[in-house]
Protein backbone atom coordinates (compact mmCIF):
# COMPACT_ATOMS: atom_id res chain seq x y z
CA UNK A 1 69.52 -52.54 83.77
CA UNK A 2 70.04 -54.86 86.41
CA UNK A 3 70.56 -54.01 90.08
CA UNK A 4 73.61 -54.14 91.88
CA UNK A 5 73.01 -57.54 93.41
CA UNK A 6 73.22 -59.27 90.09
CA UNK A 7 76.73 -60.47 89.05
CA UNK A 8 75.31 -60.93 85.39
CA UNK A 9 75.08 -56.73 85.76
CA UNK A 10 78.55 -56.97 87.83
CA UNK A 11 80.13 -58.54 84.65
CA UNK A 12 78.34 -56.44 82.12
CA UNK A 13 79.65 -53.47 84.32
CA UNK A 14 83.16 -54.66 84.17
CA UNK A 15 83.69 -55.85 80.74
CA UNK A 16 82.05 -52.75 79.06
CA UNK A 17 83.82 -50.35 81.45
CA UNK A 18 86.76 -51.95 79.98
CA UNK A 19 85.81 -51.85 76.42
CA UNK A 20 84.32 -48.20 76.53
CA UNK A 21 86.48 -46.74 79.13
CA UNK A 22 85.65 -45.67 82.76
CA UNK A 23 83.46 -42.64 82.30
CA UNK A 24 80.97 -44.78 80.06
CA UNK A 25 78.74 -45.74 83.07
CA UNK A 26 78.71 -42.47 84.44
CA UNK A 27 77.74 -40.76 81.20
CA UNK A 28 75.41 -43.26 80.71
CA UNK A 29 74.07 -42.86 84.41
CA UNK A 30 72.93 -39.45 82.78
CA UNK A 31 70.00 -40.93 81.37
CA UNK A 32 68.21 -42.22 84.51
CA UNK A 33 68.23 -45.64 83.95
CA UNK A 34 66.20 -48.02 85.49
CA UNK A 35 67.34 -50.80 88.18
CA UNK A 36 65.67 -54.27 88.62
CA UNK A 37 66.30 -57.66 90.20
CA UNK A 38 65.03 -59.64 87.13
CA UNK A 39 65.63 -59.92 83.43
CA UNK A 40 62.16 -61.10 83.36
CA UNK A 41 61.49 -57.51 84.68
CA UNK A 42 63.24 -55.81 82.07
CA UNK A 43 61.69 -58.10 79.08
CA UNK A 44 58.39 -58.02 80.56
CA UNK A 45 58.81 -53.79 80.98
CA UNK A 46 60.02 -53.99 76.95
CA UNK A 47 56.62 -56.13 75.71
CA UNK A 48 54.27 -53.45 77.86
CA UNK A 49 55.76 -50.78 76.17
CA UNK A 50 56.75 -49.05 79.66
CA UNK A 51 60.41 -48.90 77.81
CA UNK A 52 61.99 -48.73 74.87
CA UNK A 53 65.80 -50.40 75.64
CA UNK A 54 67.26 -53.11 77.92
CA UNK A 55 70.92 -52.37 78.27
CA UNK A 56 72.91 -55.48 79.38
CA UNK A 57 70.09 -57.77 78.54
CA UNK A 58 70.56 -61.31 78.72
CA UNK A 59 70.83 -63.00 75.71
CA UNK A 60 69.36 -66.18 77.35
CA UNK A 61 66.18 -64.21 78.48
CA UNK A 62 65.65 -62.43 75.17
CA UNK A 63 65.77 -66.03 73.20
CA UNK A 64 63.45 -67.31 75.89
CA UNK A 65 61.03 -64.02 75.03
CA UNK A 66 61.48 -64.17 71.23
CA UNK A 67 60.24 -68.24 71.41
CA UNK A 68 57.09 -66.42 73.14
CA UNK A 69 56.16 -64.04 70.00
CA UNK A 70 57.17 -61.19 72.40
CA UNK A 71 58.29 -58.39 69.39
CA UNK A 72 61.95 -57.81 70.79
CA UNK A 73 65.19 -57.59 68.97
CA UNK A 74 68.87 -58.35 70.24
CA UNK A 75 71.44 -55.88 69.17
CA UNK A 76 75.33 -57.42 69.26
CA UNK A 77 77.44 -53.86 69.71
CA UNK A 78 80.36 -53.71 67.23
CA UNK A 79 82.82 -53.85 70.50
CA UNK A 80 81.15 -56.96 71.43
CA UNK A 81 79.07 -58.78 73.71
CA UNK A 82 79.67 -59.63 77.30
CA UNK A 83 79.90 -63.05 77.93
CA UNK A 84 79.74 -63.97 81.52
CA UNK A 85 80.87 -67.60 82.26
CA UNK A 86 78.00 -70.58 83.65
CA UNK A 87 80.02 -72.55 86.75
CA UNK A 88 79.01 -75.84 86.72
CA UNK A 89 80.65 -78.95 89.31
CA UNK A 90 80.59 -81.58 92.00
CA UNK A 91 80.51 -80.11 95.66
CA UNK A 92 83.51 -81.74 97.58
CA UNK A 93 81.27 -83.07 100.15
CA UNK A 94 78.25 -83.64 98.26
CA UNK A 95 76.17 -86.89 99.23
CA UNK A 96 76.62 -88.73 96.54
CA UNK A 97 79.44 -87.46 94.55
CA UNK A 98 79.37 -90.44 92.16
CA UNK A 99 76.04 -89.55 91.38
CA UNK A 100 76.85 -85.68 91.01
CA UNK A 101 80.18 -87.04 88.72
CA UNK A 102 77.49 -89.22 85.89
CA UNK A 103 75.25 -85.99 86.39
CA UNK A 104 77.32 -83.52 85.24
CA UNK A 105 79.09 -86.04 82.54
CA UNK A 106 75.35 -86.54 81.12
CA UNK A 107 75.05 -82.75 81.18
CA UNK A 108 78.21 -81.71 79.58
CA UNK A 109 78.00 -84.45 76.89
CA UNK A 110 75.98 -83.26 73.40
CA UNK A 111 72.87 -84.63 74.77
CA UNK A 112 72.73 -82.75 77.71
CA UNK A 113 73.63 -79.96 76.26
CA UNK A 114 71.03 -79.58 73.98
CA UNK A 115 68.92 -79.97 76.80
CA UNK A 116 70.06 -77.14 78.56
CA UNK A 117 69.71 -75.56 75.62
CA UNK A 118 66.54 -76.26 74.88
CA UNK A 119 65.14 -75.38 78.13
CA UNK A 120 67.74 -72.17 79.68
CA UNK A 121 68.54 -70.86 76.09
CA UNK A 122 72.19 -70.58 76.82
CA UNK A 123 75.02 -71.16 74.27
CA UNK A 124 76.88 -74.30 75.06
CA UNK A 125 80.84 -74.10 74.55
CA UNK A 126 80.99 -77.23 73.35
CA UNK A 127 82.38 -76.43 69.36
CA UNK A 128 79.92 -79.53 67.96
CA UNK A 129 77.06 -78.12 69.84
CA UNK A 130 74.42 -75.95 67.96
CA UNK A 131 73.47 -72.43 68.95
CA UNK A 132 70.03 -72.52 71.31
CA UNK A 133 66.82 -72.10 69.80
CA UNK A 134 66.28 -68.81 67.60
CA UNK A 135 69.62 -67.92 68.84
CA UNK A 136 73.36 -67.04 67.31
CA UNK A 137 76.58 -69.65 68.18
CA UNK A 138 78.97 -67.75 70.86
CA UNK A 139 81.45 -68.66 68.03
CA UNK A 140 79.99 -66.50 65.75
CA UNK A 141 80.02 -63.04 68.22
CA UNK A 142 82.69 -61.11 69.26
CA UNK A 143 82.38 -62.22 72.91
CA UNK A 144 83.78 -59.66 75.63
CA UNK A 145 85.92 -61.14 78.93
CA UNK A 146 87.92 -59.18 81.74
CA UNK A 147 91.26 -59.25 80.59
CA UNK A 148 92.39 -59.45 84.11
CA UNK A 149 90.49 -62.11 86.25
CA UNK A 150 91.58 -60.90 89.51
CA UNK A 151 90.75 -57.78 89.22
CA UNK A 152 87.26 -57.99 87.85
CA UNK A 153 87.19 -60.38 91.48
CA UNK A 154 87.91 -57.41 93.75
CA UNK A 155 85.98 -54.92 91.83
CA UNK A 156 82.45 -56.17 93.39
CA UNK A 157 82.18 -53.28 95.93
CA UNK A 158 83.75 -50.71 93.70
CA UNK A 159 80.60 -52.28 91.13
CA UNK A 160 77.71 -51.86 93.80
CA UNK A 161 79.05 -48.49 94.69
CA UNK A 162 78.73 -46.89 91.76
CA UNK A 163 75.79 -48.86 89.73
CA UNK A 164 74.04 -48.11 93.21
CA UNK A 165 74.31 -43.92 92.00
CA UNK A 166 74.13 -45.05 88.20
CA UNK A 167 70.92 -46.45 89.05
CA UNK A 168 70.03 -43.81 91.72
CA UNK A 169 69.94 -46.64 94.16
CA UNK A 170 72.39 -44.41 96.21
């Protein structure tokens, strides 16, 4: 797992709480699981052997493993898959704003998103974009989202509360 100050683990929290119901994380807390700051950690623990299962892994980071010959598998749950949402836009006071504006059109257009593709291994949501390299189209997964924006918001320090004694941060 992730630790508490990651809001990939923050989403993947949320939107599986939802799915499996409230008491999954403390069950799950049962086994002992293992916190860190990085998915590199958590790939990098899986190729040494050192464990056996990344829970909440990111897709993006397994892809990026996979391209490496590391000898990992992804497993897509039948419930589905949190997705957790890339933010991308023009600071209001930025420097050069006109710059930032041809920027981001470049990078949202099919050529720059095969580059970020390419090089992050992130599914685009553009629908004529193809999936990254190695990896499945978000189209094609059953993709998992809080049903209620707001309160996935204020749920951050109910989140780092209890993945802090999941973890046994706490």
């Amino acid at each position: 797992m992730k630790s508490s100050n990651s809001g990939v683990q923050h989403f993947v929290w949320y939107t599986v709480r939802e799915a499996m119901g409230k008491d999954f994380w403390k069950n799950f807390g049962n086994q002992k699981p293992r916190a860190f700051d990085s998915y590199v950690q958590q790939y990098d623990r899986i190729v040494n052997g050192e464990d056996k299962i990344v829970v909440g892994a990111q897709y993006s980071g397994y892809l990026e493993f996979k391209a490496k010959g590391a000898p990992v598998e992804f497993v897509f749950p039948e419930k589905g898959v949190p997705a957790s949402p890339q933010v991308w836009g023009v600071i209001d006071r930025a420097p050069n704003p006109q710059a930032a504006r041809l920027f981001l059109d470049w990078f949202l257009s099919p050529v720059g998103q095969k580059v970020m593709q390419e090089a992050l291994f992130l599914n685009s949501p553009r629908d004529d974009a193809a999936p990254p390299p190695g990896g499945v189209a978000a189209s094609k997964l059953k993709l998992l989202f809080p049903t209620d924006w707001d309160a996935f918001l204020g749920s951050k320090r109910e989140f780092n509360n209890e993945w802090d004694r999941v973890t046994g941060l706490k």
